[in-house]
Protein backbone atom coordinates (compact mmCIF):
# COMPACT_ATOMS: atom_id res chain seq x y z
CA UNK A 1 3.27 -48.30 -87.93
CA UNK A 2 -0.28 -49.44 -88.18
CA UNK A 3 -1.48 -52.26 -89.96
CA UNK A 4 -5.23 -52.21 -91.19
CA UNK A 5 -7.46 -53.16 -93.85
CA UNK A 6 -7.97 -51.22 -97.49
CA UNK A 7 -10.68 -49.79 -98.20
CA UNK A 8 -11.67 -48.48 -101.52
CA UNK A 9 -11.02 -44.62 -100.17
CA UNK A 10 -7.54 -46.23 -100.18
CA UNK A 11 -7.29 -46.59 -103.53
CA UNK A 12 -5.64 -43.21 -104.55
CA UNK A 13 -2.55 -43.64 -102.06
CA UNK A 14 -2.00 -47.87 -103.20
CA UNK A 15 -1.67 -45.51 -107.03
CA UNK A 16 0.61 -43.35 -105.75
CA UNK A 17 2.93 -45.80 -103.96
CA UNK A 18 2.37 -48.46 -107.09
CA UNK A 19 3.96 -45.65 -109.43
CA UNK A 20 6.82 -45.67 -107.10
CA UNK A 21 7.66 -48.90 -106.84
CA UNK A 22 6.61 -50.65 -110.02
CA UNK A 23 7.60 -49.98 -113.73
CA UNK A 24 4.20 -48.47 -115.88
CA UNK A 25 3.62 -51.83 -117.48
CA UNK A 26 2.80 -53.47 -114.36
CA UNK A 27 0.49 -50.69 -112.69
CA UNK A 28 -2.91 -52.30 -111.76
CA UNK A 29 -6.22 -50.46 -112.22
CA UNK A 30 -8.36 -49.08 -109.58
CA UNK A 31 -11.23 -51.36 -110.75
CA UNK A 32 -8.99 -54.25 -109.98
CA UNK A 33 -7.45 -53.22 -106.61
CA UNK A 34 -11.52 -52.38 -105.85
CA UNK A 35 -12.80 -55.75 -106.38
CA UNK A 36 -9.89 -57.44 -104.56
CA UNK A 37 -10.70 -55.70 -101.73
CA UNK A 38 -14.86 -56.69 -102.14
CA UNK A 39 -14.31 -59.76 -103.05
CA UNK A 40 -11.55 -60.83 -100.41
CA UNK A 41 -11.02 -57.90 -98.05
CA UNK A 42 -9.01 -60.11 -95.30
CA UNK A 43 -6.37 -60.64 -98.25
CA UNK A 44 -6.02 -56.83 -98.62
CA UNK A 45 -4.52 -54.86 -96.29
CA UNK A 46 -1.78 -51.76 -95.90
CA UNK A 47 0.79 -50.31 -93.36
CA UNK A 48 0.18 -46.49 -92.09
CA UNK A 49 2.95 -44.40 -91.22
CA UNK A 50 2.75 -40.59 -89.70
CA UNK A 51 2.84 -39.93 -93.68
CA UNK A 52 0.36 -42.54 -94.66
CA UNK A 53 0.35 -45.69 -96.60
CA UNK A 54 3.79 -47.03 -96.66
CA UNK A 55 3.42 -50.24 -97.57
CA UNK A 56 0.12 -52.86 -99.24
CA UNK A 57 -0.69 -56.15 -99.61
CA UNK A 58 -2.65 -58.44 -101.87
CA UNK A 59 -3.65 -61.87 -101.92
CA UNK A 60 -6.89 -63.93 -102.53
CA UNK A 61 -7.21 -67.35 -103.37
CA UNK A 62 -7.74 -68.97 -106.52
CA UNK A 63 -7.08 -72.31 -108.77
CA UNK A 64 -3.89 -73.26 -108.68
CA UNK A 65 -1.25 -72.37 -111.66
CA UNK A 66 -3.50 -69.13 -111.94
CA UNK A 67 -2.06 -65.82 -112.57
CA UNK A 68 -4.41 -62.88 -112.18
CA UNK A 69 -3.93 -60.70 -115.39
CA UNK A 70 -2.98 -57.22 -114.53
CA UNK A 71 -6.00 -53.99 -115.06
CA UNK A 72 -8.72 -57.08 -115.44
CA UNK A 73 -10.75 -57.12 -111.99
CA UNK A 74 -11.37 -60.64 -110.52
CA UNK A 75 -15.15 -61.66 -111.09
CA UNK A 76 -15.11 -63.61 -108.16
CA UNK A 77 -13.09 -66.09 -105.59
CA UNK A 78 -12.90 -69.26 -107.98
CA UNK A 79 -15.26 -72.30 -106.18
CA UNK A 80 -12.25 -74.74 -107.03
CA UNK A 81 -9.45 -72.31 -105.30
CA UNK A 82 -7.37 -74.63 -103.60
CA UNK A 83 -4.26 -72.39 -103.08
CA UNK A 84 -3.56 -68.57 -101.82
CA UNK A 85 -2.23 -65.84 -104.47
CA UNK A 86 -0.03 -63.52 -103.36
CA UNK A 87 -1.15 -60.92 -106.18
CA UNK A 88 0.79 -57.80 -104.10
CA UNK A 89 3.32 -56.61 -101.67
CA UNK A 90 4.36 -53.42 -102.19
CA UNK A 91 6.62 -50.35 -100.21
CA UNK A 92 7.20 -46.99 -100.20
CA UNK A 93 10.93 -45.92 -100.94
CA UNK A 94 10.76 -43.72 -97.58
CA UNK A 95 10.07 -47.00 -95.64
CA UNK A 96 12.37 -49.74 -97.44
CA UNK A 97 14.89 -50.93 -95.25
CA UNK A 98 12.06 -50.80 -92.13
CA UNK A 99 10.93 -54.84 -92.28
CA UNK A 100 7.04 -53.32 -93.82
CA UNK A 101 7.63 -55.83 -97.19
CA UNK A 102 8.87 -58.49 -94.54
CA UNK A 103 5.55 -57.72 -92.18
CA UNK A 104 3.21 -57.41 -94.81
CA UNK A 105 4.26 -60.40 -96.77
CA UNK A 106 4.29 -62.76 -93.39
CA UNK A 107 1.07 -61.52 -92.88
CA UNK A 108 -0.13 -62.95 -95.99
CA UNK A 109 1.22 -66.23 -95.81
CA UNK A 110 0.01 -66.79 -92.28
CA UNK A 111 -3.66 -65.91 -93.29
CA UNK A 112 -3.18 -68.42 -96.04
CA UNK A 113 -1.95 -71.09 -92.98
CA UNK A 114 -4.95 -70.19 -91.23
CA UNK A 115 -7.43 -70.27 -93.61
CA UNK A 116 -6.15 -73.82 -94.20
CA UNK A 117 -4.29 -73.77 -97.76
CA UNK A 118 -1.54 -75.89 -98.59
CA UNK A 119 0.28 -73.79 -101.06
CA UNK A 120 0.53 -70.51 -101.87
CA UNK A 121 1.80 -69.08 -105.13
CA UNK A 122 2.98 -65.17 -106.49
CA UNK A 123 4.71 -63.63 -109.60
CA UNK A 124 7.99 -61.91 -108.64
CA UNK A 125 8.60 -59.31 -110.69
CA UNK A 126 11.84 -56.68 -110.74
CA UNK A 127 13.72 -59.09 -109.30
CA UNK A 128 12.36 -59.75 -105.94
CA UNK A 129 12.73 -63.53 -105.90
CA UNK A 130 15.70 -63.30 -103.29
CA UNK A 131 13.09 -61.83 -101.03
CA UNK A 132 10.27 -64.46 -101.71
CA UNK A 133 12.64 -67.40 -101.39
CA UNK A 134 13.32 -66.14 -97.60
CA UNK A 135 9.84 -66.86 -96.98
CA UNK A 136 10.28 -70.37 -98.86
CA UNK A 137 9.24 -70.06 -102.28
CA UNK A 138 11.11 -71.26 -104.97
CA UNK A 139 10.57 -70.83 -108.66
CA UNK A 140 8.15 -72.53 -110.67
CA UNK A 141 9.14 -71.03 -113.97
CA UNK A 142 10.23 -67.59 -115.71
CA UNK A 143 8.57 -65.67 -117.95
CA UNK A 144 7.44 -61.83 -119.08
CA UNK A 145 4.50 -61.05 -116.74
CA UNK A 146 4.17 -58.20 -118.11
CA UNK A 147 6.21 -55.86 -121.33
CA UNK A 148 9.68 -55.21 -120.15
CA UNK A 149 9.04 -57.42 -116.74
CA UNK A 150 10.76 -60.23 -116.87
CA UNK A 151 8.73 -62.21 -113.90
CA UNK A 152 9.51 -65.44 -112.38
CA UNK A 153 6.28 -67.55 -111.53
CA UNK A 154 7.06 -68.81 -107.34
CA UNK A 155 5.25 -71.43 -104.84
CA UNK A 156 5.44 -72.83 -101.59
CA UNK A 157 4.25 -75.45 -99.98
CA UNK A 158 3.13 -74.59 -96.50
């Protein structure tokens, strides 16, 4: 498996996986996925297997007790963020059960350690919070991220 940055010619395959693993009402837009990766392209990265993308991340600081709204691309990295988003972690079905969520997800808190926040916070949605709170988070409140996705808002304090 090889680990590398997105680039926007990635954009088609993150689609294709995203309609795997995520109910319609919480698909992003390419627009958005394209401006993460401008506007914080060391917070977006993906896993390559012989059959391609298996596996993407997502994260990008901003203000925290932000959520970034789904399909609306991010302007810009907020002056005032003070914590790391995890926006995204995504895998293939053919690859679940291989550690990619666990690898990809590590990945993005330890760039958040590095780049020197002190929190991070995500949205679990479909209910991955068991696999966040392995990492450490714990939840910050519940609510419907999205129609039909009940969500629970996570942090963690690094």
């Amino acid at each position: 498996m090889l680990i590398r940055p997105l680039t926007r010619d990635d954009v088609p395959a993150i689609h294709a996986l995203e309609v795997e693993a995520y109910l319609p009402s919480l698909h992003e837009s390419a627009e958005a996925f394209i401006r993460l990766i401008e506007i914080y392209s060391d917070g977006a990265f993906g896993a390559f297997d012989d059959n391609g993308l298996c596996g993407y991340a997502f994260g990008v600081p901003l203000e925290s007790g932000t959520t970034l709204e789904l399909r609306s691309p991010l302007a810009a990295v907020p002056a005032g963020a003070d914590t790391f988003y995890i926006h995204d972690v995504a895998v293939a079905p053919r690859c679940r059960g291989r550690g990619v969520g666990r690898v990809l997800a590590g990945r993005l808190v330890d760039l958040a350690r590095a780049r020197g926040f002190r929190s991070c916070e995500l949205v679990s949605v479909q209910g991955s919070a068991p696999f966040w709170a392995q990492f450490g988070f714990r939840e910050v409140e519940r609510f419907d991220y999205a129609p039909g996705a009940p969500s629970v808002k996570m942090a963690y304090d690094l």
